[in-house]
PDB file of N, CA and C in Angstrom:
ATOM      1  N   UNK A   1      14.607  -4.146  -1.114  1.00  0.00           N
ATOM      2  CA  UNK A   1      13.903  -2.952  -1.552  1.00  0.00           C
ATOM      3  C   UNK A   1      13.181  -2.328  -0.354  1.00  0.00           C
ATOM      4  N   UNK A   2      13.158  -1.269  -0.466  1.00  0.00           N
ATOM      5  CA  UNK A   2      12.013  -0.109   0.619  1.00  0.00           C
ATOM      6  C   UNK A   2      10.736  -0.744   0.952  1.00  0.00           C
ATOM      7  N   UNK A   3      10.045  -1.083   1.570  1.00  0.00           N
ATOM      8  CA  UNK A   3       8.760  -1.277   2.199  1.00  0.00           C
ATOM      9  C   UNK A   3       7.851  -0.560   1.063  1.00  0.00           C
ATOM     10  N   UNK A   4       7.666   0.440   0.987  1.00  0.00           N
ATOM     11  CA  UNK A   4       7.056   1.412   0.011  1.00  0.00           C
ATOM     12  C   UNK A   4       7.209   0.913  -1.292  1.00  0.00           C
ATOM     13  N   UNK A   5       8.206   0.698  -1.447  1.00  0.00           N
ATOM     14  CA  UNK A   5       8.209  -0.424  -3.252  1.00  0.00           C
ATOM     15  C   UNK A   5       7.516  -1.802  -2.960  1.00  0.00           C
ATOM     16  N   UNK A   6       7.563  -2.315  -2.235  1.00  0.00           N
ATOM     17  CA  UNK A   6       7.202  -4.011  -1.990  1.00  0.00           C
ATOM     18  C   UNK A   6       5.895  -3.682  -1.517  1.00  0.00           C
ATOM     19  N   UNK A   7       5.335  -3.419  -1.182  1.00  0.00           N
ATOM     20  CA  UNK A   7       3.941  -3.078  -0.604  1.00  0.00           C
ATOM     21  C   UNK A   7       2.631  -3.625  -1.461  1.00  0.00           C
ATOM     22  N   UNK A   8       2.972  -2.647  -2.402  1.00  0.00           N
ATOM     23  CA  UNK A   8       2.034  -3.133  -3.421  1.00  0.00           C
ATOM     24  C   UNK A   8       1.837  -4.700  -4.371  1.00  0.00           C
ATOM     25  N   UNK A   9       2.951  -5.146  -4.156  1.00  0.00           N
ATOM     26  CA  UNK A   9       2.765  -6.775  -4.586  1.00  0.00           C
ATOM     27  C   UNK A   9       2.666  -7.135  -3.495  1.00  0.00           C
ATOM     28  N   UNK A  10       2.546  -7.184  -2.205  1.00  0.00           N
ATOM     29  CA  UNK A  10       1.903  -7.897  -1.381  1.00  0.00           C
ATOM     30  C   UNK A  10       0.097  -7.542  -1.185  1.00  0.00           C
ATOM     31  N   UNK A  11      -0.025  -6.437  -1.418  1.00  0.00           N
ATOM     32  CA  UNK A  11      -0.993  -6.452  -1.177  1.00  0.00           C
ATOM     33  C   UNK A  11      -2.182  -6.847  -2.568  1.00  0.00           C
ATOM     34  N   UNK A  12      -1.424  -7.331  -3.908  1.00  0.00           N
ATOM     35  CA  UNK A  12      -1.593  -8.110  -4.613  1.00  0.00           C
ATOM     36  C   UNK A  12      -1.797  -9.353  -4.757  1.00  0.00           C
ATOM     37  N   UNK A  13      -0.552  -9.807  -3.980  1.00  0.00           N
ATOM     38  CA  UNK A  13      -0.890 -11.068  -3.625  1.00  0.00           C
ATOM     39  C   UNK A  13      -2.122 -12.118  -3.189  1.00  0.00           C
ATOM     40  N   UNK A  14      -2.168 -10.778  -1.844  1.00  0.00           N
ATOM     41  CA  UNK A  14      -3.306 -11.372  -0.935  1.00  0.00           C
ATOM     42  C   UNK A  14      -4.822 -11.488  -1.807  1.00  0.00           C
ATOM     43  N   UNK A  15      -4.696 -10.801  -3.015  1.00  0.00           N
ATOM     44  CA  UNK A  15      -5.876 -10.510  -3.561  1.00  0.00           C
ATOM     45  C   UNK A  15      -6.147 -11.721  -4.639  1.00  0.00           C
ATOM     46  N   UNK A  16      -4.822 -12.594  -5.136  1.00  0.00           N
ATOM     47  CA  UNK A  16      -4.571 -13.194  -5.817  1.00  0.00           C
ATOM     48  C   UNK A  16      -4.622 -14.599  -4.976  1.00  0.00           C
ATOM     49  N   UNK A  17      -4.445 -14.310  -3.878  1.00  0.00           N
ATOM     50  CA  UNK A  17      -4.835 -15.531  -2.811  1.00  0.00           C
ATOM     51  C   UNK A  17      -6.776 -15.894  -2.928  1.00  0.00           C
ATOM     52  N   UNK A  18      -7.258 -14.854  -2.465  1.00  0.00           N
ATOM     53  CA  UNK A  18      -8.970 -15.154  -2.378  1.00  0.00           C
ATOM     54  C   UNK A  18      -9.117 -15.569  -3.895  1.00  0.00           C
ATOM     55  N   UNK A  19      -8.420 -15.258  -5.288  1.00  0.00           N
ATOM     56  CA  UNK A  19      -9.033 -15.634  -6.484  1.00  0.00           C
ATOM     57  C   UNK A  19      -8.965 -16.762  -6.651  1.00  0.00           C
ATOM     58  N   UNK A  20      -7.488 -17.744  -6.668  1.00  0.00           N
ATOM     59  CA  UNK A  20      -7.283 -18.558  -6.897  1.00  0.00           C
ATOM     60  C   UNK A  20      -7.971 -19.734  -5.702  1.00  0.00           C
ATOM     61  N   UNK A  21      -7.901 -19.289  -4.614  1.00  0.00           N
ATOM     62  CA  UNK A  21      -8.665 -19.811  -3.270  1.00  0.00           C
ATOM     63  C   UNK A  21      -9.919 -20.874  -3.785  1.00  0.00           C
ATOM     64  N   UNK A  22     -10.768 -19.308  -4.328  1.00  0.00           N
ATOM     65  CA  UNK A  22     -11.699 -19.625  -4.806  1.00  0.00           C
ATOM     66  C   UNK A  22     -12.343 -20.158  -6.370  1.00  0.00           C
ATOM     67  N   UNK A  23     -11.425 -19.737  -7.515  1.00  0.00           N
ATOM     68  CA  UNK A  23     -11.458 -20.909  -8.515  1.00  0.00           C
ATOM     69  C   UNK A  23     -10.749 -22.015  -8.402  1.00  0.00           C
ATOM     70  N   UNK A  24     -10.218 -22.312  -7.843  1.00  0.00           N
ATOM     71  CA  UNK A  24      -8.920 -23.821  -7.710  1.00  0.00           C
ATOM     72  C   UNK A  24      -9.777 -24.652  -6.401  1.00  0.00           C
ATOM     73  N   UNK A  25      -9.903 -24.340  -5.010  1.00  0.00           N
ATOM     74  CA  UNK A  25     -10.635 -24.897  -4.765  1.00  0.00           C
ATOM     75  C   UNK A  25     -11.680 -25.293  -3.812  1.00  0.00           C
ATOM     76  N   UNK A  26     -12.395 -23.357  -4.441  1.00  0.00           N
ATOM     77  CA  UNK A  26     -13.668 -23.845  -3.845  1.00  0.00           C
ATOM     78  C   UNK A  26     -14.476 -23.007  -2.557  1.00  0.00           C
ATOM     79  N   UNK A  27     -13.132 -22.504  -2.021  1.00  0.00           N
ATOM     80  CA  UNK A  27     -13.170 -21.869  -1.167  1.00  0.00           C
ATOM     81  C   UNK A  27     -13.713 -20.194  -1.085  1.00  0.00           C
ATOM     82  N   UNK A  28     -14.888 -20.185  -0.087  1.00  0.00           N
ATOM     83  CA  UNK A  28     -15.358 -18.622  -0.127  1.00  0.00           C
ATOM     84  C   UNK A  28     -14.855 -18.029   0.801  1.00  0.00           C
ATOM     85  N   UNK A  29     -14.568 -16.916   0.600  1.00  0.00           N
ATOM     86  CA  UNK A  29     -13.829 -16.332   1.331  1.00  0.00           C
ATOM     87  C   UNK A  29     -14.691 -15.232   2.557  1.00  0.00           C
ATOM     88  N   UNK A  30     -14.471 -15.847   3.788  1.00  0.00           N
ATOM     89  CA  UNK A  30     -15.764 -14.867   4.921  1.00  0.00           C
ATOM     90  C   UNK A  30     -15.735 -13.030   4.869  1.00  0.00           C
ATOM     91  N   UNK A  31     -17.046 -12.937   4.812  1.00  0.00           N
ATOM     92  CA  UNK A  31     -17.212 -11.315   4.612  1.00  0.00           C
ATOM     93  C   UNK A  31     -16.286 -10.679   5.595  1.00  0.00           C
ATOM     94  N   UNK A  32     -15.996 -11.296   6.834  1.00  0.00           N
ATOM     95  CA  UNK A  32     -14.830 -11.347   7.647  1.00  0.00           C
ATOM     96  C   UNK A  32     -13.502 -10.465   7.434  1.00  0.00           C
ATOM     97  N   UNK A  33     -12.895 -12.020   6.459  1.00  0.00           N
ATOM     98  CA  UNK A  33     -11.966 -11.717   5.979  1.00  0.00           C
ATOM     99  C   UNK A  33     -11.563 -10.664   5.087  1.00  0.00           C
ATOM    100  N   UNK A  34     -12.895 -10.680   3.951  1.00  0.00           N
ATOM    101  CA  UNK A  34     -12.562  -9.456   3.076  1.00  0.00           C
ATOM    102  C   UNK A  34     -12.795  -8.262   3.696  1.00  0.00           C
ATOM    103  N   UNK A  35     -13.395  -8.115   4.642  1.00  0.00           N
ATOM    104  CA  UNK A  35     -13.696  -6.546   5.512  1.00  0.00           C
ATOM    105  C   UNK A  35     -12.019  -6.393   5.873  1.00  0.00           C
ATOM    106  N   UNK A  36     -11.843  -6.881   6.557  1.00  0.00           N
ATOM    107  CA  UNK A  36      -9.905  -7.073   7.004  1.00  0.00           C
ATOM    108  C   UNK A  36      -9.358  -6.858   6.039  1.00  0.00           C
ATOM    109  N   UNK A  37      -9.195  -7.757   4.685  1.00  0.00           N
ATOM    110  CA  UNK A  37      -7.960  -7.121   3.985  1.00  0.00           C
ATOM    111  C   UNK A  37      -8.650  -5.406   3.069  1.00  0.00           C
ATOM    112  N   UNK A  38     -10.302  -5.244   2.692  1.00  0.00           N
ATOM    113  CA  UNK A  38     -10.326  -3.766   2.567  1.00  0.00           C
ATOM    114  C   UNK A  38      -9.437  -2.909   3.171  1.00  0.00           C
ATOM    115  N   UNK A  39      -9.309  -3.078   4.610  1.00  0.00           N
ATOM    116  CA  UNK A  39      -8.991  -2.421   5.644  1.00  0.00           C
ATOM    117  C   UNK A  39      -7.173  -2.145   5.503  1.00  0.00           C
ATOM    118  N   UNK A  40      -6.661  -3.795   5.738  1.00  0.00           N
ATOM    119  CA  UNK A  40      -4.946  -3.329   5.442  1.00  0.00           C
ATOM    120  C   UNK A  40      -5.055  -2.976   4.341  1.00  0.00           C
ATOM    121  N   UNK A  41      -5.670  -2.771   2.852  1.00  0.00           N
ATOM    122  CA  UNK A  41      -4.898  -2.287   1.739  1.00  0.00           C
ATOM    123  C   UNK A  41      -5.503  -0.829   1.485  1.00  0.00           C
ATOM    124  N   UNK A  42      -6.260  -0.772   2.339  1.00  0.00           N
ATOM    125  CA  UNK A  42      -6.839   0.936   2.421  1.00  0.00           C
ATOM    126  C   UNK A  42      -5.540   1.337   3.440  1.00  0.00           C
ATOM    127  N   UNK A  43      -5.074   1.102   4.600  1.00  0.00           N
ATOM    128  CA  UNK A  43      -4.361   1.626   5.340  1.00  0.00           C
ATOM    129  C   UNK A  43      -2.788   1.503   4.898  1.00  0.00           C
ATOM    130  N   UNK A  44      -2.309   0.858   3.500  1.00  0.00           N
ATOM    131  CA  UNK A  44      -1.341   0.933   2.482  1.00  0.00           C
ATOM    132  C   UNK A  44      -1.199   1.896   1.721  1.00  0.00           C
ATOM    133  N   UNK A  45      -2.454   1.995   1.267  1.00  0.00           N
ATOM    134  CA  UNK A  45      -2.819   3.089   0.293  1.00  0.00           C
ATOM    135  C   UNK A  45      -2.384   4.360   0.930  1.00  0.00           C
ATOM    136  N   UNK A  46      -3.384   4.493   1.992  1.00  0.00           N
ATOM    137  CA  UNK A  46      -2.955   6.143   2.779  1.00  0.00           C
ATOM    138  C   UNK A  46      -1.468   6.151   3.107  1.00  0.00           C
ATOM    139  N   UNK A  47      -0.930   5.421   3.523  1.00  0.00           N
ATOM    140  CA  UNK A  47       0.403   5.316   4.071  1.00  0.00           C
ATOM    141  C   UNK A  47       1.405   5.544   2.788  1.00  0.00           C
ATOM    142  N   UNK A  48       1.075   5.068   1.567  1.00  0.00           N
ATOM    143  CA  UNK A  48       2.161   5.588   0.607  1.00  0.00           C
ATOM    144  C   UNK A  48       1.602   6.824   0.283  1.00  0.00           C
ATOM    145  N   UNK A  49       0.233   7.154   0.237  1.00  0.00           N
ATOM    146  CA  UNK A  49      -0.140   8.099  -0.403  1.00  0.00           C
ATOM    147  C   UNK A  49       0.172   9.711   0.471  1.00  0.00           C
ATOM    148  N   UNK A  50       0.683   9.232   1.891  1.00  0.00           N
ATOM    149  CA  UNK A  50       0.874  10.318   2.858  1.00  0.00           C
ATOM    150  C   UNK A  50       2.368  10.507   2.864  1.00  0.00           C
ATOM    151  N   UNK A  51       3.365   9.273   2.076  1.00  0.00           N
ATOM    152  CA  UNK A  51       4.587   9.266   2.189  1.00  0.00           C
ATOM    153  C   UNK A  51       4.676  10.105   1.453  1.00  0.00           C
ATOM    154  N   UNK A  52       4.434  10.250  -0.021  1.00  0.00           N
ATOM    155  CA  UNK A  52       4.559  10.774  -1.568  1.00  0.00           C
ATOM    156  C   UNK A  52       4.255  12.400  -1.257  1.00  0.00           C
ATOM    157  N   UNK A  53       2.782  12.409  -0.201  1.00  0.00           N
ATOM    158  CA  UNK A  53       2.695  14.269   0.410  1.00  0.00           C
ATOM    159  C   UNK A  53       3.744  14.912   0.549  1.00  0.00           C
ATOM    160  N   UNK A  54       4.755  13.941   1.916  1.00  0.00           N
ATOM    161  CA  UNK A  54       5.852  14.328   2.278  1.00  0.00           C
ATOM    162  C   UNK A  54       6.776  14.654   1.358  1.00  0.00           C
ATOM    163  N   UNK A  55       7.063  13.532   0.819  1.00  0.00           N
ATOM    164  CA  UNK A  55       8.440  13.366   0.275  1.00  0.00           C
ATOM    165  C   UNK A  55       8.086  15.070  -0.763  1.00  0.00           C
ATOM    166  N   UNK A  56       6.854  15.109  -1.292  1.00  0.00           N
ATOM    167  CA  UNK A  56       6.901  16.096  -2.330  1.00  0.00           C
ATOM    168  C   UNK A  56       7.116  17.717  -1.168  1.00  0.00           C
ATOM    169  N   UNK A  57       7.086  17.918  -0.342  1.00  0.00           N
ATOM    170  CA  UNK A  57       6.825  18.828   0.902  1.00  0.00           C
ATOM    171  C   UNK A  57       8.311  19.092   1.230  1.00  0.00           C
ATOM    172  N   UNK A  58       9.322  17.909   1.034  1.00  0.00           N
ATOM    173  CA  UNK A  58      10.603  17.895   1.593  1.00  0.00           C
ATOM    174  C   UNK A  58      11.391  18.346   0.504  1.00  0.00           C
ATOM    175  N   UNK A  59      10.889  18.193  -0.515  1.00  0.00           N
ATOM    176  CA  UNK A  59      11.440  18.147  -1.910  1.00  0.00           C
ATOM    177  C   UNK A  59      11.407  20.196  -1.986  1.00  0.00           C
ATOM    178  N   UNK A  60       9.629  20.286  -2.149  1.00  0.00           N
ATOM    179  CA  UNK A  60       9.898  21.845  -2.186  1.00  0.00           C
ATOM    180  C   UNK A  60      10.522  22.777  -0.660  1.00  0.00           C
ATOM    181  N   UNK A  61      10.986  22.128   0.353  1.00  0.00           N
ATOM    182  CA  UNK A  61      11.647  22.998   1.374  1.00  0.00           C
ATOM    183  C   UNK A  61      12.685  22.809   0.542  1.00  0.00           C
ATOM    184  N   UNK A  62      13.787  21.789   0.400  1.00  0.00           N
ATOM    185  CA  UNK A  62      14.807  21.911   0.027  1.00  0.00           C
ATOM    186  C   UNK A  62      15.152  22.882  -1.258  1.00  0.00           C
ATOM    187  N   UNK A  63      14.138  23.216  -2.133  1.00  0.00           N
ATOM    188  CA  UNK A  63      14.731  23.948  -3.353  1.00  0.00           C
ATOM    189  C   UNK A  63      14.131  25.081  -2.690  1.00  0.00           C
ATOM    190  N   UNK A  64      13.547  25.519  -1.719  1.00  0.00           N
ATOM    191  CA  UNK A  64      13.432  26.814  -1.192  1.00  0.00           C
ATOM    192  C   UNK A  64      14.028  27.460  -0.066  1.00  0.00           C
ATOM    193  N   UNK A  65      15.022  26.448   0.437  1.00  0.00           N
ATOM    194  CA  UNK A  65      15.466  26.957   1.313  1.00  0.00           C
ATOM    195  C   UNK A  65      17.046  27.806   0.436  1.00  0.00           C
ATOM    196  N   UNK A  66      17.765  28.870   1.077  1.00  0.00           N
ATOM    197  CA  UNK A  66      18.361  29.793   0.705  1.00  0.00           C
ATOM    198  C   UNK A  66      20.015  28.935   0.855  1.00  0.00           C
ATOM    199  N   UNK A  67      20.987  29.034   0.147  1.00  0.00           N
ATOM    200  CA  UNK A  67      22.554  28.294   0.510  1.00  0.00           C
ATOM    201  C   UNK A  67      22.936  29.018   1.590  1.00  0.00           C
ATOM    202  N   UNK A  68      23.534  27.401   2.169  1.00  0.00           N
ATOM    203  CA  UNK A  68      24.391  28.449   3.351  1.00  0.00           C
ATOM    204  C   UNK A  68      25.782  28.055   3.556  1.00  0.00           C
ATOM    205  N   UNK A  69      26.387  28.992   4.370  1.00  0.00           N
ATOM    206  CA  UNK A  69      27.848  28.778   4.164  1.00  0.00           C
ATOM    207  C   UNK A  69      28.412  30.411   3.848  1.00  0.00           C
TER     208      UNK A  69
END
């Protein structure tokens, strides 16, 4: 699958990592760490959310551009 489809269960994952981490066993997770993954799943976010701009941008050139031939 596309990067852009898989994205979001990874960045699930990781979130599902600190839960279980920390009810199973025990483990807190450093303000560290969670500053870091804020960071990659904010910079996921923009990145699909700047793809979807496009793709919608490419979408209206193409039905506005005139046939040729």
């Amino acid at each position: 699958a596309e990067a852009s489809v898989v994205a979001p269960f990874e960045y699930t994952s990781m979130i599902l990592g600190v839960v279980v981490g920390y009810f199973v066993f025990g483990d807190v997770t450093s303000p560290n760490t969670l500053v870091g993954g804020v960071i990659v799943v904010a910079a996921g976010i923009f990145i699909i959310w700047r793809e979807r701009q496009l793709g919608l941008e490419r979408t209206r050139t193409r039905t506005a551009a005139p046939p040729q031939g």
